[in-house]
Structures are given as structure tokens and as C-alpha cells.
PDB file of N, CA and C in Angstrom:
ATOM      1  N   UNK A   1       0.844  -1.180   0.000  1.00  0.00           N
ATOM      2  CA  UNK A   1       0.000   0.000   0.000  1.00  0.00           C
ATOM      3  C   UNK A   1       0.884   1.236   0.000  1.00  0.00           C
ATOM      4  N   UNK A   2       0.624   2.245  -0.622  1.00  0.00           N
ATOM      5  CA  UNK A   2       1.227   3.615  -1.091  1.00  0.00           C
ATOM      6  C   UNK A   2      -0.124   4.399  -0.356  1.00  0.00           C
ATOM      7  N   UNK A   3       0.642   5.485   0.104  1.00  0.00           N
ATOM      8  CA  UNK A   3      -0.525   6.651   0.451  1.00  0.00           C
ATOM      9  C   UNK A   3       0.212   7.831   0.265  1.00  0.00           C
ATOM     10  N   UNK A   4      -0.579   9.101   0.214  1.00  0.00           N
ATOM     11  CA  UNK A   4      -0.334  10.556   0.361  1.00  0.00           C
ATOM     12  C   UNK A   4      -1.153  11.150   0.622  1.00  0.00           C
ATOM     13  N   UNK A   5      -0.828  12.150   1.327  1.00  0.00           N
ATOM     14  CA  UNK A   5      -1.966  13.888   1.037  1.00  0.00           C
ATOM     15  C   UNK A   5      -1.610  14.992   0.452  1.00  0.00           C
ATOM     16  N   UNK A   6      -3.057  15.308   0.022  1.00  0.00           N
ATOM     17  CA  UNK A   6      -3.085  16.076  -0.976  1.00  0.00           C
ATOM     18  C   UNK A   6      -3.010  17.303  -0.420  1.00  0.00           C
ATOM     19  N   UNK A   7      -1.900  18.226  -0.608  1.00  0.00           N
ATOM     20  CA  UNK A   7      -1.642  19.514   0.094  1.00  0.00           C
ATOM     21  C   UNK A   7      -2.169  20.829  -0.273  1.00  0.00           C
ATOM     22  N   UNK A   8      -2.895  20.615  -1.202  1.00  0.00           N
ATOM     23  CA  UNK A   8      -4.371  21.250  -1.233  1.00  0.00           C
ATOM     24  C   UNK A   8      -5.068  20.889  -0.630  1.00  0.00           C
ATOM     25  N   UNK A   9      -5.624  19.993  -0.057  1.00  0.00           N
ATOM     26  CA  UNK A   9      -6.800  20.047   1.001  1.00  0.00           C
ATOM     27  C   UNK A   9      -6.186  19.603   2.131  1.00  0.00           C
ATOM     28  N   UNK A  10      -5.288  19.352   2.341  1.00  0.00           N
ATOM     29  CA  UNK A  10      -4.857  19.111   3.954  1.00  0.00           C
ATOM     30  C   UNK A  10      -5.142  20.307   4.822  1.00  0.00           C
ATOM     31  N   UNK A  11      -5.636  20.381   6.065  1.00  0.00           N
ATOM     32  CA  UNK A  11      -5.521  21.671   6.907  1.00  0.00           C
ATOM     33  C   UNK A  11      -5.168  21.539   8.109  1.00  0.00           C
ATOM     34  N   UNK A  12      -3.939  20.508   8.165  1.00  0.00           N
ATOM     35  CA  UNK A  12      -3.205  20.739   9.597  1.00  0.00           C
ATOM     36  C   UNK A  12      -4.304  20.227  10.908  1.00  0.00           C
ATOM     37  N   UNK A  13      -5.106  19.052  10.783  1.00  0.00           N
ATOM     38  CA  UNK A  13      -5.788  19.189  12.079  1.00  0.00           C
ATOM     39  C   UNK A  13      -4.753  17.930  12.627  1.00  0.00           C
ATOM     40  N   UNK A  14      -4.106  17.209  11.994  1.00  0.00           N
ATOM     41  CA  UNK A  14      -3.404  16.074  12.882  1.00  0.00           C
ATOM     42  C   UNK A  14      -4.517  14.696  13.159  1.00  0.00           C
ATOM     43  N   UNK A  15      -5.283  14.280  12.700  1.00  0.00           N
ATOM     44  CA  UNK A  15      -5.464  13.529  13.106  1.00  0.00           C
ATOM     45  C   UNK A  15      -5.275  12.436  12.648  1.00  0.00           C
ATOM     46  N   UNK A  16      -4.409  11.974  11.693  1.00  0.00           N
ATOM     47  CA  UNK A  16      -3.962  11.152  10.384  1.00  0.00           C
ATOM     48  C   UNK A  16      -2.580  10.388  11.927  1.00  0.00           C
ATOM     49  N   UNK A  17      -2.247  11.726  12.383  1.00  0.00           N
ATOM     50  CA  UNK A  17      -1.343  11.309  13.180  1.00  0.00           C
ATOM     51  C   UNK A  17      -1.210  11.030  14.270  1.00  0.00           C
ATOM     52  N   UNK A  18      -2.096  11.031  15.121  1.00  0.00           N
ATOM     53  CA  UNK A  18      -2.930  10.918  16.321  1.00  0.00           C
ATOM     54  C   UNK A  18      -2.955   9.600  16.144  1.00  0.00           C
ATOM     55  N   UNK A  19      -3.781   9.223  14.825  1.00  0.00           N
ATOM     56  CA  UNK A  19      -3.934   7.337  14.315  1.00  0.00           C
ATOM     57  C   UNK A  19      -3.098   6.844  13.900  1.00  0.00           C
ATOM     58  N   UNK A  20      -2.177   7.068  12.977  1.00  0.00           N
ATOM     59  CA  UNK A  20      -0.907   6.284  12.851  1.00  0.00           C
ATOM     60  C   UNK A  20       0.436   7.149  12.472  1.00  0.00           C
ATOM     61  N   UNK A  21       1.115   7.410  13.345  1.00  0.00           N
ATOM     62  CA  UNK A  21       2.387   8.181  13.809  1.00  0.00           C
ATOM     63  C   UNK A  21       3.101   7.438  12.927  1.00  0.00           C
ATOM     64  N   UNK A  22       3.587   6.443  13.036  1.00  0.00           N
ATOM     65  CA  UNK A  22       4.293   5.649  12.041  1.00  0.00           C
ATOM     66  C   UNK A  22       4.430   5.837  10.252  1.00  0.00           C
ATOM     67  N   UNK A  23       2.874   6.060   9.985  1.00  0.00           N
ATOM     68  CA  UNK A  23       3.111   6.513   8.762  1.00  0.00           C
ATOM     69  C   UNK A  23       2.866   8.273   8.415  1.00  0.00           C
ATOM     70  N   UNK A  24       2.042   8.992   9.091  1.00  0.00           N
ATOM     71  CA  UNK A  24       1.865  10.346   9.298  1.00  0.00           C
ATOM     72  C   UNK A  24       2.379  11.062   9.775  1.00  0.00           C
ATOM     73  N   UNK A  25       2.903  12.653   9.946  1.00  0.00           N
ATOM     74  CA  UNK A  25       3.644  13.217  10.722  1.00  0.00           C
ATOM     75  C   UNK A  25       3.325  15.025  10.162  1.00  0.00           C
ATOM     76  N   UNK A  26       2.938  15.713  10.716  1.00  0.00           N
ATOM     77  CA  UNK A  26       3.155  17.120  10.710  1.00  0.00           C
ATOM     78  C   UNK A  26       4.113  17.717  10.186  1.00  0.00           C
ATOM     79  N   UNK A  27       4.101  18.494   8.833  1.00  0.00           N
ATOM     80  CA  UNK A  27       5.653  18.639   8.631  1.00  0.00           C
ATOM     81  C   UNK A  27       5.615  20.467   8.879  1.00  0.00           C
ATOM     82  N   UNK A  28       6.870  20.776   8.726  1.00  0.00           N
ATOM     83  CA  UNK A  28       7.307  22.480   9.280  1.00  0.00           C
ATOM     84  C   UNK A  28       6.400  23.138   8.801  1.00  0.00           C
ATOM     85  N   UNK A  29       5.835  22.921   7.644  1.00  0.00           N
ATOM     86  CA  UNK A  29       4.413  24.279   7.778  1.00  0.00           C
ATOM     87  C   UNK A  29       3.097  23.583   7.967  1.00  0.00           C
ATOM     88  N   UNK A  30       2.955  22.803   8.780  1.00  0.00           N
ATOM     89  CA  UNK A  30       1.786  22.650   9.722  1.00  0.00           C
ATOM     90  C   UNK A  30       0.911  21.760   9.341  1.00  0.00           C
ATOM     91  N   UNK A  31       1.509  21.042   8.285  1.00  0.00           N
ATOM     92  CA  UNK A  31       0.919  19.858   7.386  1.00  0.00           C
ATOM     93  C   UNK A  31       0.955  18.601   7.122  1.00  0.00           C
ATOM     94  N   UNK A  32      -0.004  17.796   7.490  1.00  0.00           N
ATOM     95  CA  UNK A  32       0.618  16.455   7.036  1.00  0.00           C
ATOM     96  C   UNK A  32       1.272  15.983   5.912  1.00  0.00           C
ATOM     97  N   UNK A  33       2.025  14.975   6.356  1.00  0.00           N
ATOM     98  CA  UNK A  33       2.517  14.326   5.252  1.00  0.00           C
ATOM     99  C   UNK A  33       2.779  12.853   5.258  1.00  0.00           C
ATOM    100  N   UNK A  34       3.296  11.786   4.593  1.00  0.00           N
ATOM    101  CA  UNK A  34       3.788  10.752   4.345  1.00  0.00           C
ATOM    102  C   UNK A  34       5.284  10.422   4.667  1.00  0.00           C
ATOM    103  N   UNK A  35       5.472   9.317   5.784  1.00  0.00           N
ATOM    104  CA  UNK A  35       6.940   9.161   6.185  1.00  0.00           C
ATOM    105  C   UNK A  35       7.596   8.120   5.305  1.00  0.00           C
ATOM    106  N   UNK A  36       6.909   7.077   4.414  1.00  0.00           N
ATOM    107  CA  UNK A  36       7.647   6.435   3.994  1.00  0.00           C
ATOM    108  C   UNK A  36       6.781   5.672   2.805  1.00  0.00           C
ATOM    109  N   UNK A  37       7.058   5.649   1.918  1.00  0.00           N
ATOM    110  CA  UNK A  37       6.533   5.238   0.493  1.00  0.00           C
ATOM    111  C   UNK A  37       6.101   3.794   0.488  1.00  0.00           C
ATOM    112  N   UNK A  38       6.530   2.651   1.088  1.00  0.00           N
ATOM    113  CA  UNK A  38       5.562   1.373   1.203  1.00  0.00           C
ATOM    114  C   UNK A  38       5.329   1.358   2.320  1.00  0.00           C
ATOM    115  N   UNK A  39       3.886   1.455   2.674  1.00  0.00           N
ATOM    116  CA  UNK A  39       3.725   1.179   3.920  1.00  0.00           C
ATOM    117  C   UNK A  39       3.145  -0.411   4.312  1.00  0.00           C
ATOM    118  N   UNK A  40       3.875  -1.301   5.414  1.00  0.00           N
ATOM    119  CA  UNK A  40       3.861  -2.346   5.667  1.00  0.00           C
ATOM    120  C   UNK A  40       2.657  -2.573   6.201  1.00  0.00           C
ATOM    121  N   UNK A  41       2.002  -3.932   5.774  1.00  0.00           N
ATOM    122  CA  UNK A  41       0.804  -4.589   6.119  1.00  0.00           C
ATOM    123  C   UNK A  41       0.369  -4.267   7.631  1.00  0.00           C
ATOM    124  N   UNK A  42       1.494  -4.520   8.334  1.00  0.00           N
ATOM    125  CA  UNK A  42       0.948  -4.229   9.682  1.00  0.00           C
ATOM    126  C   UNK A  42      -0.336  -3.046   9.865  1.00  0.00           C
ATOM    127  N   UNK A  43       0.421  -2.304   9.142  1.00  0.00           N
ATOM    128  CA  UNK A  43      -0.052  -0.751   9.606  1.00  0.00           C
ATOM    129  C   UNK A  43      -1.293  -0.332   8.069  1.00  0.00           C
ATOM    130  N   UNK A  44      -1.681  -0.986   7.631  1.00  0.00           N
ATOM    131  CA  UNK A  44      -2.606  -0.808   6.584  1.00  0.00           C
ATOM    132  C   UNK A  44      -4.042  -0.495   7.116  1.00  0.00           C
ATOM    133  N   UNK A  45      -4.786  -1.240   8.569  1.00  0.00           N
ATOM    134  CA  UNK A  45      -6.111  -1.031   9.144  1.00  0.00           C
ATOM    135  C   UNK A  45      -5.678   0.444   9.695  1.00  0.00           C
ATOM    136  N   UNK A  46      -4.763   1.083  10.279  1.00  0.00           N
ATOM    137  CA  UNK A  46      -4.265   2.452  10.609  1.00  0.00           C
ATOM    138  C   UNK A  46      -4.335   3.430   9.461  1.00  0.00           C
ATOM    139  N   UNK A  47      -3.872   3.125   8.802  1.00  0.00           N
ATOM    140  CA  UNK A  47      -3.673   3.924   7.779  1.00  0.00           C
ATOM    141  C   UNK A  47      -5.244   4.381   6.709  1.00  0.00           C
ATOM    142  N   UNK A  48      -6.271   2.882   6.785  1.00  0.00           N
ATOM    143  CA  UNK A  48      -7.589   2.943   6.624  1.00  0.00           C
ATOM    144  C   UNK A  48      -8.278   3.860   7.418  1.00  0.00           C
ATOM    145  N   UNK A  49      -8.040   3.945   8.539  1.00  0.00           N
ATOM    146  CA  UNK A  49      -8.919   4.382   9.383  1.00  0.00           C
ATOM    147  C   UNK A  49      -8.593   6.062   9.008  1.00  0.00           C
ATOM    148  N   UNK A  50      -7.169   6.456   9.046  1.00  0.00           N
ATOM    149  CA  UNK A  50      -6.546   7.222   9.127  1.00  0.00           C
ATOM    150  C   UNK A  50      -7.418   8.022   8.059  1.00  0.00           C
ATOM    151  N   UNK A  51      -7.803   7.480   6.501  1.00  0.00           N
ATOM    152  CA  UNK A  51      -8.396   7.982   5.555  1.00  0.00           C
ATOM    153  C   UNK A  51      -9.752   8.444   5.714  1.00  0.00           C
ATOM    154  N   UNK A  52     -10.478   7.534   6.698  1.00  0.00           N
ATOM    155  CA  UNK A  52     -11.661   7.550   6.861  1.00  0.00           C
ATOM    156  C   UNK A  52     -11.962   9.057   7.857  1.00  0.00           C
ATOM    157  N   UNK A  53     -11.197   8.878   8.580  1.00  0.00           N
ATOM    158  CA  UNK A  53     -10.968   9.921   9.418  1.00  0.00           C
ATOM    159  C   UNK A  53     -10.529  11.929   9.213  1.00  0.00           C
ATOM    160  N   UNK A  54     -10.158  11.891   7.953  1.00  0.00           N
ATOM    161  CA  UNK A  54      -9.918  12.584   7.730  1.00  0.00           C
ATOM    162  C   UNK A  54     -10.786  13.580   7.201  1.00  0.00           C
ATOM    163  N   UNK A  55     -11.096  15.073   7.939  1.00  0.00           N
ATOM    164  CA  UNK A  55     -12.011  15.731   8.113  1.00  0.00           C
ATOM    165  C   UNK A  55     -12.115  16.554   6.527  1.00  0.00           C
ATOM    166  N   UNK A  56     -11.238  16.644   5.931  1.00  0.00           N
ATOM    167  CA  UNK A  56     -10.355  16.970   4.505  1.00  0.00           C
ATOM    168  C   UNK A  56     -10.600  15.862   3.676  1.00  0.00           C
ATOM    169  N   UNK A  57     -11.183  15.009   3.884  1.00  0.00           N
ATOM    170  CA  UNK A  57     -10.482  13.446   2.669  1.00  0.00           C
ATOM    171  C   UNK A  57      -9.295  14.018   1.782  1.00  0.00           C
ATOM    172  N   UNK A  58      -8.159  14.458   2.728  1.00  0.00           N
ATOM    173  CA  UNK A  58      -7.247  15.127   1.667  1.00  0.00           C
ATOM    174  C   UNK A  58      -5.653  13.890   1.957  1.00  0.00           C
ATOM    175  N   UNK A  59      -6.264  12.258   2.249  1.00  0.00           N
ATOM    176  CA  UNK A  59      -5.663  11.171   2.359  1.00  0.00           C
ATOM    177  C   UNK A  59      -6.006  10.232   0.989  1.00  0.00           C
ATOM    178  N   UNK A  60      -5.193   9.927   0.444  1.00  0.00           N
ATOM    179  CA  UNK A  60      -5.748   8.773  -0.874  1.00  0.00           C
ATOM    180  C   UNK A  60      -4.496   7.956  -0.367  1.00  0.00           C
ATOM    181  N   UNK A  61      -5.056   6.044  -0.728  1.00  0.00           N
ATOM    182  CA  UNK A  61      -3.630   5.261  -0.685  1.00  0.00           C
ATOM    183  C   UNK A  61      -4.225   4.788  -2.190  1.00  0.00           C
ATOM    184  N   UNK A  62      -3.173   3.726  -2.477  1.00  0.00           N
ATOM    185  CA  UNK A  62      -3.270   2.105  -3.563  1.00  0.00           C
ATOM    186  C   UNK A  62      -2.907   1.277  -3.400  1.00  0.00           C
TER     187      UNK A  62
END
């Protein structure tokens, strides 16, 4: 699974990262982003939720 956000609609509320730190993280201007380009099975129901969750749907994976 691959994910990103779209930094047009992201608006900094954090909660991508709140749910999975591992793959999400706040970057210097106040935005989420993506820590690492395959993200491992483990962390795929996180990363679901993470999408679902998002007040922006500004999360897409594949």
C-alpha cells in the first residue's frame, strides 16, 4: 500500500497522526505528510482508518 496527502486540502488538524504516527507526521508548515513510500501490512487497518478519518479526505492510498 502507497498513500499521500493532498496539500491542497490538507488543513493541519493532525489527526492522520494521532492514528498512525508511524506513517503520518506534521511537517514544518503545519501539514501532514507521508513518512515512507511502502507502507507495511501491519499498519494498513491504521492507515484505513486514518483515511476515513480525515475531516479533509485530503488522504488517498493504492
Amino acid at each position: 500500500m502507497k498513500a499521500w496527502v493532498d496539500p491542497d486540502r490538507c488543513r493541519g488538524h493532525g489527526i492522520c497522526t494521532t492514528i498512525c504516527s508511524e506513517v503520518f507526521a506534521i511537517n514544518e508548515d503545519g501539514y501532514s505528510e507521508v513518512l515512507m513510500p511502502e507502507i507495511p501490512a501491519e499498519l494498513h487497518d491504521a492507515v484505513r482508518d486514518a483515511v476515513k478519518q480525515c475531516p479533509e479526505q485530503a488522504i488517498e492510498t493504492s
